[in-house]
C-alpha atoms as a PDB file:
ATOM      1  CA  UNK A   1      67.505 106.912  79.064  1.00  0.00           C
ATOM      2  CA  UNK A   2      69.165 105.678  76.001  1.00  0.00           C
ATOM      3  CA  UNK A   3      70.733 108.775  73.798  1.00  0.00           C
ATOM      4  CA  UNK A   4      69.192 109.086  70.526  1.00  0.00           C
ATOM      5  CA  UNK A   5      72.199 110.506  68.896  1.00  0.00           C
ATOM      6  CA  UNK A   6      75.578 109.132  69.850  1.00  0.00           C
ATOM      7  CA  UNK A   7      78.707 110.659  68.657  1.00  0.00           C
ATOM      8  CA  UNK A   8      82.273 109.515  69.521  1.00  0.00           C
ATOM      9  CA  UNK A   9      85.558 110.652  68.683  1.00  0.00           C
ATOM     10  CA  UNK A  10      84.662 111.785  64.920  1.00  0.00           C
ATOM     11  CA  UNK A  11      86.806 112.842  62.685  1.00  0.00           C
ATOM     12  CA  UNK A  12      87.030 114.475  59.075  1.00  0.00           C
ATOM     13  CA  UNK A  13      89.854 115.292  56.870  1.00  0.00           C
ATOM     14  CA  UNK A  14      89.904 116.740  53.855  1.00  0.00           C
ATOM     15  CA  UNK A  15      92.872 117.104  50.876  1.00  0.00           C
ATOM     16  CA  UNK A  16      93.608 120.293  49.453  1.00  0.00           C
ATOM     17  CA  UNK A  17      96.065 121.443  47.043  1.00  0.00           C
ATOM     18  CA  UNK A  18      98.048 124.020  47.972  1.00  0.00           C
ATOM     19  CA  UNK A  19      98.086 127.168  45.102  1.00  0.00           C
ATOM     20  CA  UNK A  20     100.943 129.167  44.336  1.00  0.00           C
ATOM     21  CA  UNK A  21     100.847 132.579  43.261  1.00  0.00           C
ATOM     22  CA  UNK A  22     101.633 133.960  39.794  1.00  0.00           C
ATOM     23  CA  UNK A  23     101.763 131.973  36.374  1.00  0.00           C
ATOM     24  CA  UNK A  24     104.779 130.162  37.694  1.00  0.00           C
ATOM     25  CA  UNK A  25     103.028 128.734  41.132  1.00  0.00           C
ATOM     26  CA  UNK A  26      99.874 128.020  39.118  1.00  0.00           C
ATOM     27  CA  UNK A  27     102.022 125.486  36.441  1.00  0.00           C
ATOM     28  CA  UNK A  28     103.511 123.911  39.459  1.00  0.00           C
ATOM     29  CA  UNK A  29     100.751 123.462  41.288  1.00  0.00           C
ATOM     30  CA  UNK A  30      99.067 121.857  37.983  1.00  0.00           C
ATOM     31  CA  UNK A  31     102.217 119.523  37.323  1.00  0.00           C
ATOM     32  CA  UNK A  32     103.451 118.838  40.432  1.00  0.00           C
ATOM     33  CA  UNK A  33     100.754 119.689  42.909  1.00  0.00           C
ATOM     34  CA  UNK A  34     101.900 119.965  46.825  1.00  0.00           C
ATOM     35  CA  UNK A  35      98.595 118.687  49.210  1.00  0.00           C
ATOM     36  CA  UNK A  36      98.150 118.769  52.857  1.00  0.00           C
ATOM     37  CA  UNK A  37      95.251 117.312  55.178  1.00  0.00           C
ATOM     38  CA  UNK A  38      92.573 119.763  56.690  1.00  0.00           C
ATOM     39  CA  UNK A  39      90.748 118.405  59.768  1.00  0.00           C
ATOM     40  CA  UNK A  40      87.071 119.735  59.498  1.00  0.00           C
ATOM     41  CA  UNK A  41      85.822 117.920  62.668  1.00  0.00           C
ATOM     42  CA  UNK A  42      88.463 116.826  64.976  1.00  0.00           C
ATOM     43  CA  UNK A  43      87.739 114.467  67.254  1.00  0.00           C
ATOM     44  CA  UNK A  44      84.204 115.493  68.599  1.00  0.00           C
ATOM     45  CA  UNK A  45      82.521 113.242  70.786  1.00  0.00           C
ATOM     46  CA  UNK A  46      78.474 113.922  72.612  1.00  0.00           C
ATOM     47  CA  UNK A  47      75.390 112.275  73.018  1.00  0.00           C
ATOM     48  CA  UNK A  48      71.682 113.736  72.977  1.00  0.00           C
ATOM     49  CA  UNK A  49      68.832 111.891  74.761  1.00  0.00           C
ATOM     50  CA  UNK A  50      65.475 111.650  73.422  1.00  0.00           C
ATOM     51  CA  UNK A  51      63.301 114.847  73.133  1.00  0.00           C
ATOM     52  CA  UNK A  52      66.168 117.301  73.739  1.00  0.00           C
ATOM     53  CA  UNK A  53      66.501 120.757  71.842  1.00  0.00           C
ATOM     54  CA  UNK A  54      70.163 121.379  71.508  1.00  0.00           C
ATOM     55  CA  UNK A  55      71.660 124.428  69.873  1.00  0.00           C
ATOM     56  CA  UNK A  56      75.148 122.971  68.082  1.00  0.00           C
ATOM     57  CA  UNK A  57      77.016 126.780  67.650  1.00  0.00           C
ATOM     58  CA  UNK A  58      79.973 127.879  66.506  1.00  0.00           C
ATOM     59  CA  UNK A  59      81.281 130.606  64.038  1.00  0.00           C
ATOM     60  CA  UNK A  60      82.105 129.931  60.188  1.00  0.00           C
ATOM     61  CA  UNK A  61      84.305 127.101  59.640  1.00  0.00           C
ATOM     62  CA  UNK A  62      84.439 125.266  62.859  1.00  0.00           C
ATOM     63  CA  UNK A  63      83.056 122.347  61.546  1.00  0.00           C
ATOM     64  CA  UNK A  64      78.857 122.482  62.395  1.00  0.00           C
ATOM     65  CA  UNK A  65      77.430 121.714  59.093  1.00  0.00           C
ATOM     66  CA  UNK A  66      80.163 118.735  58.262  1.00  0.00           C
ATOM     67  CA  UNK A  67      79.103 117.143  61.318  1.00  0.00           C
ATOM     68  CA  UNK A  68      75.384 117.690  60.534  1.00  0.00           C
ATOM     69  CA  UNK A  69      76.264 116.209  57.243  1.00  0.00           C
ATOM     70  CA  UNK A  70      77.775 113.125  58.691  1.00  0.00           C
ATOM     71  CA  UNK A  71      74.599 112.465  61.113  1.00  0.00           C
ATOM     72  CA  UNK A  72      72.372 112.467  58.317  1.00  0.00           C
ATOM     73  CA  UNK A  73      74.518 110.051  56.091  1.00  0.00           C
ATOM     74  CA  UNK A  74      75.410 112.627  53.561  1.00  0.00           C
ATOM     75  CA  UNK A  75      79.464 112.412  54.448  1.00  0.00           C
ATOM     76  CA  UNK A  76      81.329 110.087  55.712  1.00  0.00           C
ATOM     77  CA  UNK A  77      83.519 110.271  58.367  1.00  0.00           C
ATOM     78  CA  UNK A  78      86.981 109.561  58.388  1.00  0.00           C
ATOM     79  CA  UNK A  79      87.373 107.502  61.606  1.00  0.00           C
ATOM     80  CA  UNK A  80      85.051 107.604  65.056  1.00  0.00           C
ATOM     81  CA  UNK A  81      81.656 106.493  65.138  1.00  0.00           C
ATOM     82  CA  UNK A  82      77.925 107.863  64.970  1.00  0.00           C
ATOM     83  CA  UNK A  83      74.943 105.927  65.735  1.00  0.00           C
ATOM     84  CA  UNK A  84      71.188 107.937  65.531  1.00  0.00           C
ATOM     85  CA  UNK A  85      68.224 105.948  66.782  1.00  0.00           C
ATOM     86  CA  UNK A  86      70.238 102.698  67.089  1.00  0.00           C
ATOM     87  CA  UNK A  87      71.659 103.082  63.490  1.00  0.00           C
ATOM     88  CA  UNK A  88      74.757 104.105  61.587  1.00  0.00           C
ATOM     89  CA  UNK A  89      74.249 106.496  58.957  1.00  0.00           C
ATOM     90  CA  UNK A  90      76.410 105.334  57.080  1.00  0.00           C
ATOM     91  CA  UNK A  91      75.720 101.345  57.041  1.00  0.00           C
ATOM     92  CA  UNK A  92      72.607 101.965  56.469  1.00  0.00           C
ATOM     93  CA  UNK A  93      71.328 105.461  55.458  1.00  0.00           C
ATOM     94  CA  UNK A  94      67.911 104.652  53.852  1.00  0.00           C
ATOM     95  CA  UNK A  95      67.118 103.438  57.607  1.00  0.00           C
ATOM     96  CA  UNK A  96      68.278 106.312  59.292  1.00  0.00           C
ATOM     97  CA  UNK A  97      66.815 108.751  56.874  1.00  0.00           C
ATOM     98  CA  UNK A  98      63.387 107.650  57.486  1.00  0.00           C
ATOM     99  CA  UNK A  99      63.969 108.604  60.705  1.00  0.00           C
ATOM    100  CA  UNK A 100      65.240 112.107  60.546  1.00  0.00           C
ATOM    101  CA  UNK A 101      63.416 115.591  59.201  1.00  0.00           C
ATOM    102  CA  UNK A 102      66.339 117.929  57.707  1.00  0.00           C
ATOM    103  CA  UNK A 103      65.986 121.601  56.915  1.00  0.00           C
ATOM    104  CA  UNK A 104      68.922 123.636  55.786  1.00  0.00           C
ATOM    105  CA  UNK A 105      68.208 126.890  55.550  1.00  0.00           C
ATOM    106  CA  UNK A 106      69.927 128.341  52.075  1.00  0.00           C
ATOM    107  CA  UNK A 107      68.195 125.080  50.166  1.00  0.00           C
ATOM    108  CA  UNK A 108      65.189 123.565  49.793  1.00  0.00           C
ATOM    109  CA  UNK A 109      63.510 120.037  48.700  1.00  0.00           C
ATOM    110  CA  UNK A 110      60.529 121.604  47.554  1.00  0.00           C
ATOM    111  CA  UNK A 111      59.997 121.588  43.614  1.00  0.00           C
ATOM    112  CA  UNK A 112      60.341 124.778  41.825  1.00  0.00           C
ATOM    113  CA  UNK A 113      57.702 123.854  39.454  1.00  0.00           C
ATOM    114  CA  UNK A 114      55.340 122.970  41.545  1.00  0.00           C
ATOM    115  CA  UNK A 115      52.673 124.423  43.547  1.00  0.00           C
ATOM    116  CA  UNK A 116      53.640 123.804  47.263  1.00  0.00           C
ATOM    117  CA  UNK A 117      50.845 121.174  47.789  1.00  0.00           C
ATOM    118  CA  UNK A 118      52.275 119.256  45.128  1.00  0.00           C
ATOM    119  CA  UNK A 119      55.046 119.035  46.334  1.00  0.00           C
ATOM    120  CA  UNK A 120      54.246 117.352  49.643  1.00  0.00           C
ATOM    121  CA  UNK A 121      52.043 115.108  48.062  1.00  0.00           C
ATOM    122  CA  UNK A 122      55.209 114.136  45.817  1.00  0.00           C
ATOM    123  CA  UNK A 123      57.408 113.712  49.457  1.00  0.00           C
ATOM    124  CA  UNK A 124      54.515 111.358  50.427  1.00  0.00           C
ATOM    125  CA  UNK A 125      55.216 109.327  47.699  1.00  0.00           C
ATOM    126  CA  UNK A 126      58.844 109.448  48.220  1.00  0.00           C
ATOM    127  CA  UNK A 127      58.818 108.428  52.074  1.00  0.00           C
ATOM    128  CA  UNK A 128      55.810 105.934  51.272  1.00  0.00           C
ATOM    129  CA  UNK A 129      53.524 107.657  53.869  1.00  0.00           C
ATOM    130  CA  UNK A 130      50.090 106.345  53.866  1.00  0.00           C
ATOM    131  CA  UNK A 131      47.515 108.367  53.328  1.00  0.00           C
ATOM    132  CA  UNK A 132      45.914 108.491  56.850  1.00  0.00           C
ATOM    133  CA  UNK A 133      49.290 109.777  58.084  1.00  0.00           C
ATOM    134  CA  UNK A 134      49.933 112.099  55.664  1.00  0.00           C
ATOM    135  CA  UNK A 135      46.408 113.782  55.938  1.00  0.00           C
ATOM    136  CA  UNK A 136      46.414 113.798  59.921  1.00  0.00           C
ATOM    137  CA  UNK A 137      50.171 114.970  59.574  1.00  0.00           C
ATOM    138  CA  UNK A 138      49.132 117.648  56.996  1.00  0.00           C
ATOM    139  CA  UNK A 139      46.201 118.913  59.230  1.00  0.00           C
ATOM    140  CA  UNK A 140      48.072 119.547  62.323  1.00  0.00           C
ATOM    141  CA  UNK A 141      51.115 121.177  60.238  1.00  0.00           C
ATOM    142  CA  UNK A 142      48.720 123.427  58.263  1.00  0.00           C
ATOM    143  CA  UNK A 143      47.027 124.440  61.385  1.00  0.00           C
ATOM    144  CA  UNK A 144      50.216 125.827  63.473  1.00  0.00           C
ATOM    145  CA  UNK A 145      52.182 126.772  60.092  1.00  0.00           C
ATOM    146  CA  UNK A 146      49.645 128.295  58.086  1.00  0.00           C
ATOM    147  CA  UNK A 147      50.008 126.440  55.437  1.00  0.00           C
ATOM    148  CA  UNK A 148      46.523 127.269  53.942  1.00  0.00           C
ATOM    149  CA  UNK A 149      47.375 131.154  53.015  1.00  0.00           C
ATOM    150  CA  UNK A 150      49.642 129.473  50.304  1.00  0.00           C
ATOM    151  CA  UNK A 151      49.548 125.651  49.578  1.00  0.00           C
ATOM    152  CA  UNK A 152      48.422 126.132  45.859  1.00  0.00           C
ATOM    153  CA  UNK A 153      50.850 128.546  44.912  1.00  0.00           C
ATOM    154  CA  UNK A 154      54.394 127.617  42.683  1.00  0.00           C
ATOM    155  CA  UNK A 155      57.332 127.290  45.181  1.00  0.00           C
ATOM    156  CA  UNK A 156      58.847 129.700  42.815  1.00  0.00           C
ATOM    157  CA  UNK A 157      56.422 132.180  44.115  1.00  0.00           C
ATOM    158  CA  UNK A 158      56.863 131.968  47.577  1.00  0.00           C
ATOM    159  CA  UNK A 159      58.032 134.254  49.754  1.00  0.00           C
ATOM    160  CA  UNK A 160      61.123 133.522  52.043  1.00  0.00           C
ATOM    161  CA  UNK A 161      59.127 132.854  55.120  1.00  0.00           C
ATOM    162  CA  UNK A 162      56.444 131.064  53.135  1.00  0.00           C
ATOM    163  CA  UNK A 163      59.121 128.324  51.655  1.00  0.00           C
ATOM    164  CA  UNK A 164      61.087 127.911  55.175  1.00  0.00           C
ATOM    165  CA  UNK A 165      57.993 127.093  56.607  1.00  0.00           C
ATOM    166  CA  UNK A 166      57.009 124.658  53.322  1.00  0.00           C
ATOM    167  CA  UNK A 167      60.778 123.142  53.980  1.00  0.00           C
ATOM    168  CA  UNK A 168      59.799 122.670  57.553  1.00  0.00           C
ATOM    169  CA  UNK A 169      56.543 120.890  56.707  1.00  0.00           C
ATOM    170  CA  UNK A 170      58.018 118.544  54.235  1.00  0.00           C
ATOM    171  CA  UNK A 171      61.082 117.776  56.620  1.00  0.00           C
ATOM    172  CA  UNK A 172      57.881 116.797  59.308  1.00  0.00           C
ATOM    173  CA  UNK A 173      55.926 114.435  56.501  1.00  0.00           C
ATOM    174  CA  UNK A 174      56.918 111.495  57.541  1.00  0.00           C
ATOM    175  CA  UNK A 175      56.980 111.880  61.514  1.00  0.00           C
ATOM    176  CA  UNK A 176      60.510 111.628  61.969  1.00  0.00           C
ATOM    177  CA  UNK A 177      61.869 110.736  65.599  1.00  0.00           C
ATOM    178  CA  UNK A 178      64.742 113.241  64.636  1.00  0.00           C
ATOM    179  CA  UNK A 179      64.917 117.238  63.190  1.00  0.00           C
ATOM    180  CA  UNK A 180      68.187 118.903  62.124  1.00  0.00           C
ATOM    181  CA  UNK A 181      67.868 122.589  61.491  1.00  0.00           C
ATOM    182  CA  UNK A 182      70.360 124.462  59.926  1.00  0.00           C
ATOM    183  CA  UNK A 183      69.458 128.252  60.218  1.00  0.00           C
ATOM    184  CA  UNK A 184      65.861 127.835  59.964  1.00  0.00           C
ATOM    185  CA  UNK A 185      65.714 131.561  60.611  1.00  0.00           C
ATOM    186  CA  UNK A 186      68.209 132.935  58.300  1.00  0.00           C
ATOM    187  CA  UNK A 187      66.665 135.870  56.320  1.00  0.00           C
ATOM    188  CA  UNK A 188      62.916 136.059  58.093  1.00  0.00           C
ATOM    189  CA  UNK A 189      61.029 139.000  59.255  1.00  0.00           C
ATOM    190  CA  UNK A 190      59.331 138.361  62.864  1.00  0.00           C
ATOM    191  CA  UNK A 191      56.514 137.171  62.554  1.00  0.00           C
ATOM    192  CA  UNK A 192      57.899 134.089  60.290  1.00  0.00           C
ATOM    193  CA  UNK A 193      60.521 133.891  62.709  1.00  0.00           C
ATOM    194  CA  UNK A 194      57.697 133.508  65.580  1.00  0.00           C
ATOM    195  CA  UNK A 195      55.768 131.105  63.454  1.00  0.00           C
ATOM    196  CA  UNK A 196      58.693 128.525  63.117  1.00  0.00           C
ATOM    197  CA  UNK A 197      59.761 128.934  66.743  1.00  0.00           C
ATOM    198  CA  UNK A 198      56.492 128.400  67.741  1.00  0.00           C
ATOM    199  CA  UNK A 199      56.034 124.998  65.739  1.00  0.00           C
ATOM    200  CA  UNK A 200      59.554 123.799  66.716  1.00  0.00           C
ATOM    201  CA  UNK A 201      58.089 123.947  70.391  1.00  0.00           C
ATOM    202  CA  UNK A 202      55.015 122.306  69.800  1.00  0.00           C
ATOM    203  CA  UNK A 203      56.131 118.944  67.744  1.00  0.00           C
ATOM    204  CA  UNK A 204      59.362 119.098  70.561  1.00  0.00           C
ATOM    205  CA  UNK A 205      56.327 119.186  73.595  1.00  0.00           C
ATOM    206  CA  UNK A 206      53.584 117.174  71.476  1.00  0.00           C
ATOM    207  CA  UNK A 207      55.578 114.698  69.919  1.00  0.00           C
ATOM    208  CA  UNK A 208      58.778 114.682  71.595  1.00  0.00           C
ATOM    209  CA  UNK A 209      60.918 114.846  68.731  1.00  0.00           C
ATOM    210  CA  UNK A 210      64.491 115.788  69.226  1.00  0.00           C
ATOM    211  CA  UNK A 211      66.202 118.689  67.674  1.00  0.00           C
ATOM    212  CA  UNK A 212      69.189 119.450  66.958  1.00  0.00           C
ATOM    213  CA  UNK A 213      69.507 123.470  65.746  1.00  0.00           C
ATOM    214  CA  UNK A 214      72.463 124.912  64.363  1.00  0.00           C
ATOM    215  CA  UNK A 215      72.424 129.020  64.282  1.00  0.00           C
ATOM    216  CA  UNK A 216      73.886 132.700  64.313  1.00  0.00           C
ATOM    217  CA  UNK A 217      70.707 134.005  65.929  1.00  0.00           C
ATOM    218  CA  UNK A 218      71.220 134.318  69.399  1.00  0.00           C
ATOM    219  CA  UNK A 219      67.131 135.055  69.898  1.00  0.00           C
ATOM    220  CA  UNK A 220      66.659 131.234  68.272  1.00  0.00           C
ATOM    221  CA  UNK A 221      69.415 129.971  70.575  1.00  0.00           C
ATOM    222  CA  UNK A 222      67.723 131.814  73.783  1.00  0.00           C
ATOM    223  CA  UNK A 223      63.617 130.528  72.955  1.00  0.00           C
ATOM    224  CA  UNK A 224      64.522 126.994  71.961  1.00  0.00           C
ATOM    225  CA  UNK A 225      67.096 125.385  73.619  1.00  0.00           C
ATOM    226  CA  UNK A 226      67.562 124.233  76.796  1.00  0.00           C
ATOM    227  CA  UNK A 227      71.630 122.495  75.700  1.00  0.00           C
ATOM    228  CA  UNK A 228      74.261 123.852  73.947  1.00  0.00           C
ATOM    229  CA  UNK A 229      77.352 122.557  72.527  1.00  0.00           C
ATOM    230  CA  UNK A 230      79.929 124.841  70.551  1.00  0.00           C
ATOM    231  CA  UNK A 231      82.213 124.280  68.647  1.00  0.00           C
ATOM    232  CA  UNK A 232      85.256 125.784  67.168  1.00  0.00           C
ATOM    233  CA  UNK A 233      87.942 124.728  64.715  1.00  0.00           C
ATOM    234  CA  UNK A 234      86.367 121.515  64.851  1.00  0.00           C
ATOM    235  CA  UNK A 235      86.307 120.581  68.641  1.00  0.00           C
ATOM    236  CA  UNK A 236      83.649 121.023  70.895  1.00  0.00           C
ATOM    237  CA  UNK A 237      85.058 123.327  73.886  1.00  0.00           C
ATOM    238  CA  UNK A 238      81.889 123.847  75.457  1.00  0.00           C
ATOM    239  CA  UNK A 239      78.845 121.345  76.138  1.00  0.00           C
ATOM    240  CA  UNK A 240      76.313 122.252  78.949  1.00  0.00           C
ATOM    241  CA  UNK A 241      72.650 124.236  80.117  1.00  0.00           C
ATOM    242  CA  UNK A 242      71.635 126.880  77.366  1.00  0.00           C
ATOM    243  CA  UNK A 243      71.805 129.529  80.212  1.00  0.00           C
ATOM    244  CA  UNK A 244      75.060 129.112  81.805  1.00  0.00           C
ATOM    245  CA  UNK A 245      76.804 129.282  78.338  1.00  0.00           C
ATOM    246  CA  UNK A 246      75.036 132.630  76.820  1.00  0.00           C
ATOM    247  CA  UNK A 247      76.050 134.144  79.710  1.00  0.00           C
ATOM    248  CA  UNK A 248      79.663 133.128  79.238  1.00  0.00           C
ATOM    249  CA  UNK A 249      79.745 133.695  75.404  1.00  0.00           C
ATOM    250  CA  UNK A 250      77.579 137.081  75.638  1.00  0.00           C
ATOM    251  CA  UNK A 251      77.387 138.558  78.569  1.00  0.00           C
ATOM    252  CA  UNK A 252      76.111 141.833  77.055  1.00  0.00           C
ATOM    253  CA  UNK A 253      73.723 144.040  75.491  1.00  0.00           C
ATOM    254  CA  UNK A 254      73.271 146.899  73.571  1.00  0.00           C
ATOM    255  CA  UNK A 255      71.360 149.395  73.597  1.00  0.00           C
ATOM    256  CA  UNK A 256      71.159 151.940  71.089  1.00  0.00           C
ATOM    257  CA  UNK A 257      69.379 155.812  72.037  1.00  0.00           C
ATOM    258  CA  UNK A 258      68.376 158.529  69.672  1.00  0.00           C
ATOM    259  CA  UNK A 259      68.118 161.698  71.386  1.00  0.00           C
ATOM    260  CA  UNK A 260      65.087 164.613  70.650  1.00  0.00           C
ATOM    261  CA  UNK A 261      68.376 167.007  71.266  1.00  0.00           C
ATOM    262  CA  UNK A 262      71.881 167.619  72.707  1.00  0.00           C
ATOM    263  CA  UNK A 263      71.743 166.086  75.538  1.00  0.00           C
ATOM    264  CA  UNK A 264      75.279 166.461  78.634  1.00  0.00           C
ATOM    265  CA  UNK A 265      74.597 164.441  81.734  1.00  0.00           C
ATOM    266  CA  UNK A 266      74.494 160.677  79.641  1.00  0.00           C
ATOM    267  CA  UNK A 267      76.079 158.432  82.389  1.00  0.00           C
ATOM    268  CA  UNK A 268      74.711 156.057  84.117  1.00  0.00           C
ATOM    269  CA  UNK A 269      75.612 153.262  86.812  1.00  0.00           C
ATOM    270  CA  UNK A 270      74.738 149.814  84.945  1.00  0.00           C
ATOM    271  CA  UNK A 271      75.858 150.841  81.623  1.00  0.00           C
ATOM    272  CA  UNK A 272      78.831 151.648  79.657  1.00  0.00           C
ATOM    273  CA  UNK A 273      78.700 154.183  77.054  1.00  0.00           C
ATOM    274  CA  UNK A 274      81.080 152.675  74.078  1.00  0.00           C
ATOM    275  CA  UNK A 275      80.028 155.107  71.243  1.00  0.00           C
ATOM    276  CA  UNK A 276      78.265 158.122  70.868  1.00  0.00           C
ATOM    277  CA  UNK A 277      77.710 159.587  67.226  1.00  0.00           C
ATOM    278  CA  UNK A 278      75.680 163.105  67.288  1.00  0.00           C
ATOM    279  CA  UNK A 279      72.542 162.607  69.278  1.00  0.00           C
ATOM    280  CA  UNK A 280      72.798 158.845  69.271  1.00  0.00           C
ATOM    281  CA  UNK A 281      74.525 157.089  72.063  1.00  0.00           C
ATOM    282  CA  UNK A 282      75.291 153.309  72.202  1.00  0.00           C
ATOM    283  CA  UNK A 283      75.469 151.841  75.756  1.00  0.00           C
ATOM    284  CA  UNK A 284      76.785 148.274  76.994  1.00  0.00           C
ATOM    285  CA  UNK A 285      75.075 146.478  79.904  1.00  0.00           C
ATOM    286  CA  UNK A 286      75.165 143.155  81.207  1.00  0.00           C
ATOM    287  CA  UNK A 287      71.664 141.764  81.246  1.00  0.00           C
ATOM    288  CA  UNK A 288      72.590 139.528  84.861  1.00  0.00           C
ATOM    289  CA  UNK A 289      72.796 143.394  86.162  1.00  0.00           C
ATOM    290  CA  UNK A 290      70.114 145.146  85.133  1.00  0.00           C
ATOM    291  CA  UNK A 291      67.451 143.989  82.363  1.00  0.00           C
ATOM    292  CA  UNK A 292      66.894 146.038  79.155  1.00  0.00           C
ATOM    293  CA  UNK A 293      63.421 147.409  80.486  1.00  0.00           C
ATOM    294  CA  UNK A 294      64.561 148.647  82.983  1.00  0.00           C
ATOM    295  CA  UNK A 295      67.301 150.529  81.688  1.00  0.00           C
ATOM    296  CA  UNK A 296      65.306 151.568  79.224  1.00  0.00           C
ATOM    297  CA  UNK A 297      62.484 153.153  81.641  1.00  0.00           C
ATOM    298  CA  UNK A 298      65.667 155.127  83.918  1.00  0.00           C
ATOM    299  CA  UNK A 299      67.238 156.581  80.603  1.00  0.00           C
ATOM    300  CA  UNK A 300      63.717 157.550  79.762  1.00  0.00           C
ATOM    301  CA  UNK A 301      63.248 159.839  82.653  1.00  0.00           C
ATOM    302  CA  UNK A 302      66.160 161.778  82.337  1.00  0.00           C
ATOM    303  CA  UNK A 303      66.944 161.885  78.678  1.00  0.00           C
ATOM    304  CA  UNK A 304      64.822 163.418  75.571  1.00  0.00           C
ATOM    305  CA  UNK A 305      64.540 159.835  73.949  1.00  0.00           C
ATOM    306  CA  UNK A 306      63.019 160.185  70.515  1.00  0.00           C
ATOM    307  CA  UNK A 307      63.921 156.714  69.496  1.00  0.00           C
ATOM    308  CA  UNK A 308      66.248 153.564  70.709  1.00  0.00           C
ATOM    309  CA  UNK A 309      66.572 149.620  70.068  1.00  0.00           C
ATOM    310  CA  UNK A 310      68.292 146.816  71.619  1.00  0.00           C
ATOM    311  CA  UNK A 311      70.877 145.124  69.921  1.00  0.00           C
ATOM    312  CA  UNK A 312      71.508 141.059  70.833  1.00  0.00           C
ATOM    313  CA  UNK A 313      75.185 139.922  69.962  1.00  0.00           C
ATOM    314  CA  UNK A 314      75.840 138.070  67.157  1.00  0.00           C
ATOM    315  CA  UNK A 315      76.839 134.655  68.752  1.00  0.00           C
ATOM    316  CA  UNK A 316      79.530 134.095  66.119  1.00  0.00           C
ATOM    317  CA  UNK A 317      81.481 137.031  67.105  1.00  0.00           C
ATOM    318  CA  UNK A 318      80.864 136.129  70.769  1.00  0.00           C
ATOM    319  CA  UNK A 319      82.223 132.455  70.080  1.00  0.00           C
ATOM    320  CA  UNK A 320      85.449 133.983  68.211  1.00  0.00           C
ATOM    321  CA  UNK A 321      86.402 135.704  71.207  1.00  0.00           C
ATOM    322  CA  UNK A 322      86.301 133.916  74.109  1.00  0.00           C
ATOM    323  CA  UNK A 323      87.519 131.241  71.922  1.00  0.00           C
ATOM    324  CA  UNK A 324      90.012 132.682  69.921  1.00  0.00           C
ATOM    325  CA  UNK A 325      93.341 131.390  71.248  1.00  0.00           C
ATOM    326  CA  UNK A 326      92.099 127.844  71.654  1.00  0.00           C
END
């Protein structure tokens, strides 16, 4: 099957100047500034077939979003190639764009000033959608979004979860083949959290549009995607099956118990206590060993639980360690 996205040996520099410190650094720097070449994406090569979910990961700085940028024809790259659906983002982006549904999750292309219906009637305009499409499109994105609760209200008065799932919609207008995500999740409670996942599942099983997901959640990266590739200081050093690589990257759990009372015999076999603060105690377990139910229902019959919660890892931590001398 021919890949949809095709990505080899891209690279991106950047110039800097280099500051020095004190009045004296800052007058030399302005005069007779010193530079030096950054490489945000070194050299990453991959390829995504048709209908794929693939969680692109990585901690701060190691070069996810400038690569996200460069498939969608905002940057350009400074050597290697990229070719999504058949075309170069860069030789021709208005092709490519019409192609591709974006979402990053700290902005928005919804207008302020207008109520949210508005706005995707202004999108339709934009992307030249006919009105057939748009009103079929519209129908089946109101129905699994729940759009209704809050189309004719001002962008400016949406909630958080109400305008990530607006941004969603409007990235889905025009039926693109493609959807980049960039922490569609960042900031929601559950249930908006369960209402994106859920759509991002149905237009991936009903329409078989490919997604590419870029996140710090490790609950989005566990319920959506079946690939990973990480990344770190601009390389990829991992690309394979979703489940192989969380349980390299973060192989454990915690779970966090808040005892009625003092409490002495705390132990046991398939956990780790790693901190214990007054009557709570934090164990470590590796989920391949025993699952957090039923670690949950032992400790209960032994200790007086008043309260507990399990903690996932934060997946940019994990990635910083196991990757931290490459």
């Amino acid at each position: 099957m021919e890949a949809v996205i095709e990505v080899h040996d891209l690279v991106k520099e950047y110039t800097i100047a280099k500051k020095g410190s004190g009045l004296r650094g800052a007058l030399k720097g302005l005069l007779f500034p010193e530079k030096k070449t950054v490489r945000g994406v070194d050299g990453i090569s991959f390829s995504i077939a048709p209908g794929e979910i693939v969680g692109y990961i990585g901690p701060n700085g190691a070069g996810k979003s400038t690569t996200i940028k460069m498939l969608t024809g905002i940057l350009h790259p400074t050597s290697g190639s990229i070719k999504v659906c058949g075309i170069s983002p860069q030789a021709d982006r208005k092709s490519v764009v019409r192609k591709l549904g974006v979402v990053f999750g700290q902005r928005t292309q919804l207008y302020w000033d207008l109520r949210l219906g508005e706005s995707f009637e202004l999108l339709r305009r934009i992307y030249q959608v006919d009105k057939t499409s748009f009103e079929e499109n519209m129908s089946i994105l109101s129905d699994v979004l729940k759009l209704e609760e809050f189309i004719h209200t001002p962008v400016r008065q949406l909630s958080l979860g109400q305008r990530m799932r607006g941004d969603i919609a409007a990235a889905m207008l025009h039926s693109p083949s493609v959807l980049f995500l960039d922490e569609p999740t960042i900031g929601l409670d559950a249930d908006a959290k369960h209402a994106i996942r859920h759509f991002i599942k149905e237009i991936n099983r009903k329409r078989g549009v490919t997604v590419i997901l870029t996140t710090h959640d490790l609950d989005d990266v566990e319920q959506l995607c079946t690939r990973l590739v990480v990344v770190n200081h601009g390389k990829v050093v991992e690309d394979g099956p979703m489940a192989s690589l969380i349980r390299k990257l973060a192989p454990h759990r915690l779970l966090v118990v808040e005892l009625q009372q003092p409490f002495d015999d705390l132990e046991h076999p398939a956990a780790e206590i790693i901190k214990q603060d007054g009557l709570k105690v934090w164990y470590q377990f590796e989920k391949s060993r025993i699952s957090a139910a039923q670690l949950i229902s032992e400790l209960s019959q032994k200790l007086p639980i008043q309260d507990l919660s399990v903690k996932e890892p934060d997946i940019e931590d994990a990635i910083r360690e196991v990757y931290k001398m490459t």
